[in-house]
PDB file of N, CA and C in Angstrom:
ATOM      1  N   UNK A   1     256.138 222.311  75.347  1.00  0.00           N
ATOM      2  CA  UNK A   1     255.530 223.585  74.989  1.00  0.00           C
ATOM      3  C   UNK A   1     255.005 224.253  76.260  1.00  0.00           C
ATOM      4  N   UNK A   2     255.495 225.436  76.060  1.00  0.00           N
ATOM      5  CA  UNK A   2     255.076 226.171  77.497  1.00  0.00           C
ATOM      6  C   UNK A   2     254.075 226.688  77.277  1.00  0.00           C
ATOM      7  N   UNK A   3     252.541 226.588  78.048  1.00  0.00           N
ATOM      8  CA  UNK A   3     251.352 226.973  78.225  1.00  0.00           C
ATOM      9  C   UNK A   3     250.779 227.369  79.791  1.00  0.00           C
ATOM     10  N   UNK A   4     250.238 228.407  79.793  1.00  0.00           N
ATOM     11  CA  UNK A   4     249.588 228.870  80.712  1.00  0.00           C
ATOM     12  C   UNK A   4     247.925 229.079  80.918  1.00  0.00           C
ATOM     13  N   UNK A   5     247.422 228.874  82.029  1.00  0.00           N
ATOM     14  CA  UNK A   5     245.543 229.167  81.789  1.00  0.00           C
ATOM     15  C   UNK A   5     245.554 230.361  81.900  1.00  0.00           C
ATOM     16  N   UNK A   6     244.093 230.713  80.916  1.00  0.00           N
ATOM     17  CA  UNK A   6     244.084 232.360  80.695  1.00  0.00           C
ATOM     18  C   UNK A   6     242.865 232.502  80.980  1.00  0.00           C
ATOM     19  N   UNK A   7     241.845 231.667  80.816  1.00  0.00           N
ATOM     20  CA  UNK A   7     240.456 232.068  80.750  1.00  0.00           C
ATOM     21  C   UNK A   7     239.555 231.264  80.330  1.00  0.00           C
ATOM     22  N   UNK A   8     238.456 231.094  81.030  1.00  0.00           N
ATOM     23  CA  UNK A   8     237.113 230.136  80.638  1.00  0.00           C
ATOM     24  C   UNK A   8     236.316 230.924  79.774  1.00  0.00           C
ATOM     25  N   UNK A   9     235.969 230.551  78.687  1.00  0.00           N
ATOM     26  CA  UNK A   9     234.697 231.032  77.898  1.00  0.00           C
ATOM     27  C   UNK A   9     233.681 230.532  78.100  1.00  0.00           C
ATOM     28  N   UNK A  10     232.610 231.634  78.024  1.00  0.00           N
ATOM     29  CA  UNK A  10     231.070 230.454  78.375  1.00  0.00           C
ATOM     30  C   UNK A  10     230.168 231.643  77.186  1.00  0.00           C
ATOM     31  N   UNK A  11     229.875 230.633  76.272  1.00  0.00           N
ATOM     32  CA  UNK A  11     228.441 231.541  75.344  1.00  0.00           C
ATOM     33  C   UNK A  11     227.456 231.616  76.202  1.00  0.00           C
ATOM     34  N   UNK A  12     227.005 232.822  75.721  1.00  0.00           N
ATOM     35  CA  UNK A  12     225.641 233.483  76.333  1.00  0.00           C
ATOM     36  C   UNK A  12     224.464 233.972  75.002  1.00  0.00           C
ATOM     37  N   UNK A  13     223.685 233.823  75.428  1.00  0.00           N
ATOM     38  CA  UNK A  13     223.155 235.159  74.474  1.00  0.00           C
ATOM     39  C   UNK A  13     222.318 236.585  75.928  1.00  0.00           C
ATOM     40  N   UNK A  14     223.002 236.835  76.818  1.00  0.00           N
ATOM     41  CA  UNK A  14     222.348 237.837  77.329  1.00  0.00           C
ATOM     42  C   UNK A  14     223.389 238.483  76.852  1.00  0.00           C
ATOM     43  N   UNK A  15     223.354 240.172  76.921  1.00  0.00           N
ATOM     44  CA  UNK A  15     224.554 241.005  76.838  1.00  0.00           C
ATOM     45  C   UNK A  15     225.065 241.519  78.379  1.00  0.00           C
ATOM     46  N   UNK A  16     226.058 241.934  78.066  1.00  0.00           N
ATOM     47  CA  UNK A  16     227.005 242.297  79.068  1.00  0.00           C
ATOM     48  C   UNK A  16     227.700 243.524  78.859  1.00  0.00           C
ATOM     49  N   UNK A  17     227.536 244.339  80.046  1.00  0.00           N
ATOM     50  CA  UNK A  17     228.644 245.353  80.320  1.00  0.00           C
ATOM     51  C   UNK A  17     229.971 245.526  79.754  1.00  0.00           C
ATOM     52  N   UNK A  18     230.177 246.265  79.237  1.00  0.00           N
ATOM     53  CA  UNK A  18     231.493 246.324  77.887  1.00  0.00           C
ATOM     54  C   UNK A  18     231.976 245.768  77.296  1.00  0.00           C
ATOM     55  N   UNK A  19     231.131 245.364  76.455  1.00  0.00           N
ATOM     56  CA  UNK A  19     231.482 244.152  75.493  1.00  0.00           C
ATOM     57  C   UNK A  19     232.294 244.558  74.290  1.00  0.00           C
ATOM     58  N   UNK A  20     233.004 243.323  73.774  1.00  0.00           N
ATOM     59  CA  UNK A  20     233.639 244.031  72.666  1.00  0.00           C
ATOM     60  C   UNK A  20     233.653 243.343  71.447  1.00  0.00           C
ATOM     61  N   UNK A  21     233.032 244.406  70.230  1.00  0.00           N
ATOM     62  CA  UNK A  21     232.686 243.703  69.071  1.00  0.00           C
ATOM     63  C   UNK A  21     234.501 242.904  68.618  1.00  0.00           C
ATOM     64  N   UNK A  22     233.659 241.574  67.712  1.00  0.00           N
ATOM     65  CA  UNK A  22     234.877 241.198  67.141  1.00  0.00           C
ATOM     66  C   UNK A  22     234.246 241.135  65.627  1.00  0.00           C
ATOM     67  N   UNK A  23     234.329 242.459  65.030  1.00  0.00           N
ATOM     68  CA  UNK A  23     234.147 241.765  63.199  1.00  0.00           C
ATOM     69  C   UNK A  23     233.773 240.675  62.312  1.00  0.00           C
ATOM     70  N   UNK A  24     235.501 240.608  62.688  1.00  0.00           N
ATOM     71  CA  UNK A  24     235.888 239.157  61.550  1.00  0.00           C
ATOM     72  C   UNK A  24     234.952 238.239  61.834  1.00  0.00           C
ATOM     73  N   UNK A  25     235.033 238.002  63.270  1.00  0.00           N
ATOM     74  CA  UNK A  25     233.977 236.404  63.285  1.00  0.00           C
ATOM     75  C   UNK A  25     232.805 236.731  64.236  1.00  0.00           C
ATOM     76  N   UNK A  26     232.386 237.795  64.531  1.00  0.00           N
ATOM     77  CA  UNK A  26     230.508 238.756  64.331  1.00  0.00           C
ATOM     78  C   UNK A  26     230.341 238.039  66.074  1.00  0.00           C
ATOM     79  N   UNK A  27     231.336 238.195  67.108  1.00  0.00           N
ATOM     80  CA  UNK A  27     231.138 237.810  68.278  1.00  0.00           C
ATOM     81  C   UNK A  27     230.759 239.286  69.171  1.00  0.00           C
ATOM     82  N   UNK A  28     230.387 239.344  70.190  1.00  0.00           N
ATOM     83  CA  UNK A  28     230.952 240.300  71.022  1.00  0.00           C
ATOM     84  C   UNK A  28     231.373 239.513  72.465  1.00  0.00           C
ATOM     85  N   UNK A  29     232.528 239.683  72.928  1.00  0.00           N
ATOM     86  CA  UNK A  29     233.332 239.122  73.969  1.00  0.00           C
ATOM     87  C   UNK A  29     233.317 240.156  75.046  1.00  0.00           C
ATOM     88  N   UNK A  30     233.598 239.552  76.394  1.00  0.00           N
ATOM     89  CA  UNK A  30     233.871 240.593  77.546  1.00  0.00           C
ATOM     90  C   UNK A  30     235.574 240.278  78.039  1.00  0.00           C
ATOM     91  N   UNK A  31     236.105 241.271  78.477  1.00  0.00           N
ATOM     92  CA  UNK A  31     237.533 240.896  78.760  1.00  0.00           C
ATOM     93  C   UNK A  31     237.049 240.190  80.063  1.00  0.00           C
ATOM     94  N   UNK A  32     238.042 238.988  79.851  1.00  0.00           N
ATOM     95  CA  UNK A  32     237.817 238.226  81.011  1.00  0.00           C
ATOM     96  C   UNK A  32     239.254 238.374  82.016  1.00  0.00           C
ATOM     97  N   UNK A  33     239.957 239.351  81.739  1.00  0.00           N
ATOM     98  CA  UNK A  33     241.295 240.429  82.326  1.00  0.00           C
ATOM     99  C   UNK A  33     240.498 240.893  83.328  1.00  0.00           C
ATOM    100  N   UNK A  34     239.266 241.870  83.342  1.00  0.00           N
ATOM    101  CA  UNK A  34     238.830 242.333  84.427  1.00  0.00           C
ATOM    102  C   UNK A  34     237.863 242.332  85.009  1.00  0.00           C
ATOM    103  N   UNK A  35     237.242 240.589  84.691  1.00  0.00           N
ATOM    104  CA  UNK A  35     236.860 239.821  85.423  1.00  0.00           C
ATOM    105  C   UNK A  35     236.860 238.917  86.558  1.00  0.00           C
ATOM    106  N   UNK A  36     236.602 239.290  88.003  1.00  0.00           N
ATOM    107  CA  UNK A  36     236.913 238.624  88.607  1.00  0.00           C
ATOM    108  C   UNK A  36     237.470 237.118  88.729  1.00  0.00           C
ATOM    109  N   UNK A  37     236.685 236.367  88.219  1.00  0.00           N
ATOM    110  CA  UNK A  37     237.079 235.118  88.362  1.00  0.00           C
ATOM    111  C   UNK A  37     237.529 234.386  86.588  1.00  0.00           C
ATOM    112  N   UNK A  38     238.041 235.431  85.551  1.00  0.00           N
ATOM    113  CA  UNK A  38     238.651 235.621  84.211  1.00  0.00           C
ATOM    114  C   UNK A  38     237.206 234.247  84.003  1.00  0.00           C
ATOM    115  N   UNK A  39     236.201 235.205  83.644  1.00  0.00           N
ATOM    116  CA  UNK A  39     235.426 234.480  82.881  1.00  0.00           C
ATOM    117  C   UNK A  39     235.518 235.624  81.508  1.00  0.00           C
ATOM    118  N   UNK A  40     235.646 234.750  79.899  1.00  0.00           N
ATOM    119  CA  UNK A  40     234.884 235.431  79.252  1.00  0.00           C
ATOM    120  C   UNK A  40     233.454 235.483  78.311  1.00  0.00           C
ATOM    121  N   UNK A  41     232.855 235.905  78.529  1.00  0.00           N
ATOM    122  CA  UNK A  41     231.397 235.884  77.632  1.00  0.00           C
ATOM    123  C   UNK A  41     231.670 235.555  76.735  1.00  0.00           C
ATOM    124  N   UNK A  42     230.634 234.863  75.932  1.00  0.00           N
ATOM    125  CA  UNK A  42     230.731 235.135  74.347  1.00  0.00           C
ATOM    126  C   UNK A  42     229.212 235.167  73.811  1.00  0.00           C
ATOM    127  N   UNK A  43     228.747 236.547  72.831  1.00  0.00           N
ATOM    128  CA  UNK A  43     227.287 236.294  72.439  1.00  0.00           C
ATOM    129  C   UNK A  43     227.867 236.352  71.049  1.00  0.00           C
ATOM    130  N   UNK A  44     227.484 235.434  70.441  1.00  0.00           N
ATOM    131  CA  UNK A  44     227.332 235.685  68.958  1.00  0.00           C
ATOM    132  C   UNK A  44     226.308 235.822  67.877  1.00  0.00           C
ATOM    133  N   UNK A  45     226.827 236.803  66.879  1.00  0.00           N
ATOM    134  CA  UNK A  45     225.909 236.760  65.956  1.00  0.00           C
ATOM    135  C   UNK A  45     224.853 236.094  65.548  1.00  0.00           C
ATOM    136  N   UNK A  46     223.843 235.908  64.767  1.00  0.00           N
ATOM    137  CA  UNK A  46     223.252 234.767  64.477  1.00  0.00           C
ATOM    138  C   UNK A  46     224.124 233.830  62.962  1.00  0.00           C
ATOM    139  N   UNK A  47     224.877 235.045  62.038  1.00  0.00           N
ATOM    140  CA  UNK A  47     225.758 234.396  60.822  1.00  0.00           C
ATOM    141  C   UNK A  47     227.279 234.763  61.571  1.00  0.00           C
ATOM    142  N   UNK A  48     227.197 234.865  63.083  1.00  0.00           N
ATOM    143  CA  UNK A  48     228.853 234.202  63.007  1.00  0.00           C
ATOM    144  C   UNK A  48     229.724 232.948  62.361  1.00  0.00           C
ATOM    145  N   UNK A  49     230.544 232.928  61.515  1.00  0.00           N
ATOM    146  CA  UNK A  49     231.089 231.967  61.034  1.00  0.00           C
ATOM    147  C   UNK A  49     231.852 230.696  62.305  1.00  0.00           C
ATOM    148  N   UNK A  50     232.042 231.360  63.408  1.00  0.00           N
ATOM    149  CA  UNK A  50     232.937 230.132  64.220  1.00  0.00           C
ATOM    150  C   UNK A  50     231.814 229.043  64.343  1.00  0.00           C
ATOM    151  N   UNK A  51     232.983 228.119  64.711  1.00  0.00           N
ATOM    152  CA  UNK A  51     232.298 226.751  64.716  1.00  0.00           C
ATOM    153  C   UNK A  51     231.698 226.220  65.866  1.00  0.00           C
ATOM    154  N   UNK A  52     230.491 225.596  65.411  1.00  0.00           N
ATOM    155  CA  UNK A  52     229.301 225.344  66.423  1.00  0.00           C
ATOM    156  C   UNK A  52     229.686 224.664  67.722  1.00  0.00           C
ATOM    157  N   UNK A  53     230.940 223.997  67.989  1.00  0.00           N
ATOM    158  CA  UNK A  53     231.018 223.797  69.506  1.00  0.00           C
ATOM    159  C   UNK A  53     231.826 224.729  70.159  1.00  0.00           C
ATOM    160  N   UNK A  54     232.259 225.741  69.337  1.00  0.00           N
ATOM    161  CA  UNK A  54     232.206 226.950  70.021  1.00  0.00           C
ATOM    162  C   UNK A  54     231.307 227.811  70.097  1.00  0.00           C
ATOM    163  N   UNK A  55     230.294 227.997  69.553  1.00  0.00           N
ATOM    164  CA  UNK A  55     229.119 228.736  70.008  1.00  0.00           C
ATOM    165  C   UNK A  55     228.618 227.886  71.145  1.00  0.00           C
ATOM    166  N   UNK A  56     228.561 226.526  71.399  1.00  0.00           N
ATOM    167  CA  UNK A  56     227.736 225.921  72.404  1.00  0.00           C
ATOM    168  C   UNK A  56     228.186 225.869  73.628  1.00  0.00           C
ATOM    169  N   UNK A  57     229.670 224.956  73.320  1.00  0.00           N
ATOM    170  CA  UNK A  57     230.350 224.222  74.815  1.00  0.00           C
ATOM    171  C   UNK A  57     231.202 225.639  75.707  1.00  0.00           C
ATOM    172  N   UNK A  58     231.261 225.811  76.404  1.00  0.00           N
ATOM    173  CA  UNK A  58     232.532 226.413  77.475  1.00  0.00           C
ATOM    174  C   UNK A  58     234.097 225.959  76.778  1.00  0.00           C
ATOM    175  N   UNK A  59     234.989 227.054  77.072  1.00  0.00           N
ATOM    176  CA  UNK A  59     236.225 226.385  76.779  1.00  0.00           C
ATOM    177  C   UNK A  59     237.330 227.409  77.438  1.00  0.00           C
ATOM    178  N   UNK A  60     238.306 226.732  77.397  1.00  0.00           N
ATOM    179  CA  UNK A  60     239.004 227.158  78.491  1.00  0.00           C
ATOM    180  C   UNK A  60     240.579 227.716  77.205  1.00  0.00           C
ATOM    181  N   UNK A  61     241.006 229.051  78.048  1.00  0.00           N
ATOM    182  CA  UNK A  61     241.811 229.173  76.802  1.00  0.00           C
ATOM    183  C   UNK A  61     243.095 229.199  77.474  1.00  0.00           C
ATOM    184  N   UNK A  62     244.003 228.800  77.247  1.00  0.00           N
ATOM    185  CA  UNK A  62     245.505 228.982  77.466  1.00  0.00           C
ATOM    186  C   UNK A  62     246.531 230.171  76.453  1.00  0.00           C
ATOM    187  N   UNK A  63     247.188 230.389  76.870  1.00  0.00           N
ATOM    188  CA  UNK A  63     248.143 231.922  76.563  1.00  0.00           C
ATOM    189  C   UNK A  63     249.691 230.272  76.140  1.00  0.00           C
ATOM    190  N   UNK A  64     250.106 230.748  74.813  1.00  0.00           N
ATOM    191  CA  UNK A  64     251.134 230.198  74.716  1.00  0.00           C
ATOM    192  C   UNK A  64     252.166 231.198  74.231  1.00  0.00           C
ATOM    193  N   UNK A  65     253.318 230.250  73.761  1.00  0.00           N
ATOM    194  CA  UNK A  65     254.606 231.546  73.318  1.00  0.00           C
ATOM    195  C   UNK A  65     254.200 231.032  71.788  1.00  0.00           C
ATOM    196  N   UNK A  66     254.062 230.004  71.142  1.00  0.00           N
ATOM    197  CA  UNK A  66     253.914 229.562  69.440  1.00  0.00           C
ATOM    198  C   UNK A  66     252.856 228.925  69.330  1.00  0.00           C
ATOM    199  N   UNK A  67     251.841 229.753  68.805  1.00  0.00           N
ATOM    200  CA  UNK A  67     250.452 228.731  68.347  1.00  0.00           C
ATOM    201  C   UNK A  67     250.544 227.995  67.532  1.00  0.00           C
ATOM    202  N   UNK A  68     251.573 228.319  66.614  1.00  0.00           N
ATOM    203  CA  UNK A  68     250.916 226.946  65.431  1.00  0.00           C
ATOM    204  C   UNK A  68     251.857 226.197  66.363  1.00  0.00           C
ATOM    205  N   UNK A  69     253.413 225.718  67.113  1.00  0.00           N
ATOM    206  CA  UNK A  69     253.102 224.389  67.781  1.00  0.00           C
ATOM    207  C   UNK A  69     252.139 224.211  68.612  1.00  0.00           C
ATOM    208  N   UNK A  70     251.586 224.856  69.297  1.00  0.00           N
ATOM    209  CA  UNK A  70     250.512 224.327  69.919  1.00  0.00           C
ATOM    210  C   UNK A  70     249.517 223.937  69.408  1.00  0.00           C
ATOM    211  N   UNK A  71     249.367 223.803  67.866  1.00  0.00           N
ATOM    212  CA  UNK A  71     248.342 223.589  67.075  1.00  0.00           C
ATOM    213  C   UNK A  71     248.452 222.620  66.363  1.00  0.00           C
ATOM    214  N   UNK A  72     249.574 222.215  66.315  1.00  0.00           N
ATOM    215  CA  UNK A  72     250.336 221.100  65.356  1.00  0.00           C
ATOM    216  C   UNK A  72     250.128 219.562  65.660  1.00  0.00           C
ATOM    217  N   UNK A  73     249.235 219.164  64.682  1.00  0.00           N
ATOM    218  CA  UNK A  73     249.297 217.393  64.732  1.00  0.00           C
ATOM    219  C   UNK A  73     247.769 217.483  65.973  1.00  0.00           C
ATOM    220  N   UNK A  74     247.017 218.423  65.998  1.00  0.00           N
ATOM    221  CA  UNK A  74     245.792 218.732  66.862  1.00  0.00           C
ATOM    222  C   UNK A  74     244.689 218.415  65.814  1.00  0.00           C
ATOM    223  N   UNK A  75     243.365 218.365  66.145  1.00  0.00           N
ATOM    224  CA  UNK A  75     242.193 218.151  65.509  1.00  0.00           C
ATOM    225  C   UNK A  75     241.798 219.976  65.825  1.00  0.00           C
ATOM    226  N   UNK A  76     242.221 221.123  64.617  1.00  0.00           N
ATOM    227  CA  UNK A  76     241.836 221.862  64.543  1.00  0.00           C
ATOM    228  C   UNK A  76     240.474 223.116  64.208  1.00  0.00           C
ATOM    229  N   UNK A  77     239.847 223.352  65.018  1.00  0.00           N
ATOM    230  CA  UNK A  77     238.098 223.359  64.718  1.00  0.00           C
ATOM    231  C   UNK A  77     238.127 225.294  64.294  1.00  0.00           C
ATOM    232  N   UNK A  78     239.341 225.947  64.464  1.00  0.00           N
ATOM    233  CA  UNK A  78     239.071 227.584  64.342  1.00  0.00           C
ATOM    234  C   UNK A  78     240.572 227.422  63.989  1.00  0.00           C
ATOM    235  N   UNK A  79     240.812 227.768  62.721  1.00  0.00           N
ATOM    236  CA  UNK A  79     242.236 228.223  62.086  1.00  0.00           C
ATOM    237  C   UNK A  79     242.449 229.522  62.753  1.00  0.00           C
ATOM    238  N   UNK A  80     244.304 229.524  62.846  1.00  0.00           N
ATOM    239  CA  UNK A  80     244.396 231.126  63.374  1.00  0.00           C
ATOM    240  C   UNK A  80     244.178 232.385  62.793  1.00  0.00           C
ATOM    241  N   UNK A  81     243.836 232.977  63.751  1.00  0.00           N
ATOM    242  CA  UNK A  81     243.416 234.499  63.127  1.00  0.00           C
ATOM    243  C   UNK A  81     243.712 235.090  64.535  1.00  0.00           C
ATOM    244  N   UNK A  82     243.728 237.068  64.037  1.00  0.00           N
ATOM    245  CA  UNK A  82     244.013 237.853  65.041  1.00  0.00           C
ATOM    246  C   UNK A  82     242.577 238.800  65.055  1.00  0.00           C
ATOM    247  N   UNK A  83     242.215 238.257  66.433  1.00  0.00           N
ATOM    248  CA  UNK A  83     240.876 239.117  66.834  1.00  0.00           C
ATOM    249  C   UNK A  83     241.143 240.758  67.190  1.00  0.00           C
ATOM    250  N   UNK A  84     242.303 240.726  68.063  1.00  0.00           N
ATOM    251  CA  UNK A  84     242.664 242.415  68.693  1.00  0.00           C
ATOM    252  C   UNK A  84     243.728 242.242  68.016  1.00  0.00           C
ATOM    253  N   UNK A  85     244.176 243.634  68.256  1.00  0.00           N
ATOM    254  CA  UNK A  85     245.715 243.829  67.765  1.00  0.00           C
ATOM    255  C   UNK A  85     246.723 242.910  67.882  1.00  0.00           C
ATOM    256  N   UNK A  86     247.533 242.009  68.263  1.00  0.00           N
ATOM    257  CA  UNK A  86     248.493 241.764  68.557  1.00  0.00           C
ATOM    258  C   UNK A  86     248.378 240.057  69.356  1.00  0.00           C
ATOM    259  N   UNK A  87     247.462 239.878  69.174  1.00  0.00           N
ATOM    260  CA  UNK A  87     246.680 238.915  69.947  1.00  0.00           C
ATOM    261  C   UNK A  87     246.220 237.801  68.700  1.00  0.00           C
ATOM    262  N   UNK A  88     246.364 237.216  68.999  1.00  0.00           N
ATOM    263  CA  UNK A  88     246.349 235.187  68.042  1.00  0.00           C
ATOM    264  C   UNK A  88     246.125 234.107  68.579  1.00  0.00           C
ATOM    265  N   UNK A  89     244.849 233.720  68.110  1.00  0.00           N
ATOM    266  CA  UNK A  89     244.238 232.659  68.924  1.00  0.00           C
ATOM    267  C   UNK A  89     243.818 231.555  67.786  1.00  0.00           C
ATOM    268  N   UNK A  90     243.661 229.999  68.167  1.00  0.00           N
ATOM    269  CA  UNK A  90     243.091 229.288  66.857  1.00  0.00           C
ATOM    270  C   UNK A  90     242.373 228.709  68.722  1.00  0.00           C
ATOM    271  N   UNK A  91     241.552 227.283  67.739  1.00  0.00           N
ATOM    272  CA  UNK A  91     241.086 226.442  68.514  1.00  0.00           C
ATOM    273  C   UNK A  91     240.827 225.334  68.268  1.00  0.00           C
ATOM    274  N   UNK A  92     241.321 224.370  69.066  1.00  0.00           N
ATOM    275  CA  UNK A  92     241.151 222.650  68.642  1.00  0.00           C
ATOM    276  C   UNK A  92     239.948 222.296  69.589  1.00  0.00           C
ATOM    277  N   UNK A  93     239.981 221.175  69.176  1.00  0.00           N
ATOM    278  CA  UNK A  93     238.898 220.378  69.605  1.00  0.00           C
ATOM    279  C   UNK A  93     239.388 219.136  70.963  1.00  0.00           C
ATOM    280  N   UNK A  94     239.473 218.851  72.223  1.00  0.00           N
ATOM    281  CA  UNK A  94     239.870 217.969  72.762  1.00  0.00           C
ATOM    282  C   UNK A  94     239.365 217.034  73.279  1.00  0.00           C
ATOM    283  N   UNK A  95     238.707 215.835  73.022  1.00  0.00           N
ATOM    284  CA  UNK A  95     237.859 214.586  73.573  1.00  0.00           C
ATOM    285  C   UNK A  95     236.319 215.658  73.913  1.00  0.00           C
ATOM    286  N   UNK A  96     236.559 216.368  72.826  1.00  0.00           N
ATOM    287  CA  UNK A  96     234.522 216.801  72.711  1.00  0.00           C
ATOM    288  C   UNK A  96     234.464 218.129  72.826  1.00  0.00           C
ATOM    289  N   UNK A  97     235.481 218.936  73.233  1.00  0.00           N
ATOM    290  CA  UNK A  97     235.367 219.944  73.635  1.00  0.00           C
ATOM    291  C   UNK A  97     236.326 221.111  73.244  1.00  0.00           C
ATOM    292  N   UNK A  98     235.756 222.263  73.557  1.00  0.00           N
ATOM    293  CA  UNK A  98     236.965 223.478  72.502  1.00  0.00           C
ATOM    294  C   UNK A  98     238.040 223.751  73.357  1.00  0.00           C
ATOM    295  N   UNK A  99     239.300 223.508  73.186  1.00  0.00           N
ATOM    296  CA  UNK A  99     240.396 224.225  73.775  1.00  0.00           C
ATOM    297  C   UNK A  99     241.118 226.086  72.501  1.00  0.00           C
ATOM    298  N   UNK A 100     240.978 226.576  73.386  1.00  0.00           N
ATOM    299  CA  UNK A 100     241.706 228.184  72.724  1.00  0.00           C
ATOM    300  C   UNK A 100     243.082 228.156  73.115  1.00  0.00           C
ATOM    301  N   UNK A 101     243.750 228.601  72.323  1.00  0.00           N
ATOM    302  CA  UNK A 101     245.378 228.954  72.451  1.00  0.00           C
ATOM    303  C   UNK A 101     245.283 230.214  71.899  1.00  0.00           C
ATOM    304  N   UNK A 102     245.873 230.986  72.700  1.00  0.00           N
ATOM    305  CA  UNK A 102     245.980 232.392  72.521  1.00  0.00           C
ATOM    306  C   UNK A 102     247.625 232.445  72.775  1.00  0.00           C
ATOM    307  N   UNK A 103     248.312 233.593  71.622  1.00  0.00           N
ATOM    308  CA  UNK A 103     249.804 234.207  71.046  1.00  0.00           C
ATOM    309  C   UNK A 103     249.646 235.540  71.436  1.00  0.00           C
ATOM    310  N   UNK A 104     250.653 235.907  72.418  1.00  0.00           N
ATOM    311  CA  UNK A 104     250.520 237.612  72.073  1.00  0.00           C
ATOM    312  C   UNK A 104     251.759 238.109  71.752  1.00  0.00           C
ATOM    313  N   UNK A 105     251.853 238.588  70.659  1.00  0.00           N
ATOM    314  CA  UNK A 105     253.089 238.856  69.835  1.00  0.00           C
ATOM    315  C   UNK A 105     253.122 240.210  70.008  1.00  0.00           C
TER     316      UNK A 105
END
């Protein structure tokens, strides 16, 4: 499976310079595209639904071509969903920690 690194997430609760609401799951994120060193924020809600070692730990997300194989036969902690347009991300869990796979279709 072909995978690439895309970006470190790190929760915060300070806010940040153009942040961008995400609805569905009550985050606001910073593009970590035009971030120097592709960090992206994450502050969340206080009833965001994602799961608590993603509100806590850092995680690092990779860009694939097929998420569900990249998802397949994984200890899955965030079923897929599409945050932006065109864009599909889930997230497993790997020896403690959140890995993101991001689809851009």
């Amino acid at each position: 499976m072909a995978r690439a690194y895309h970006h470190i997430g790190i929760p915060t609760t300070a806010r940040r310079e153009n942040e961008i609401y995400l609805e569905s799951v009550k985050i606001w994120i910073t593009d970590a595209s035009r971030q120097e060193h592709g960090i992206e924020w994450l502050r969340f809600e206080p009833d965001s639904p994602m799961h608590p070692l993603v509100k806590a730990v850092p995680h690092v997300g990779f860009k694939v071509d097929d998420l569900q194989a990249a998802i397949r036969g994984r200890k899955v902690i965030v079923e897929p969903f599409e945050p932006l347009p065109g864009v599909w991300v889930a997230f497993i869990e790997d020896d403690g920690a959140p890995v993101e796979f991001l689809e851009f279709r």
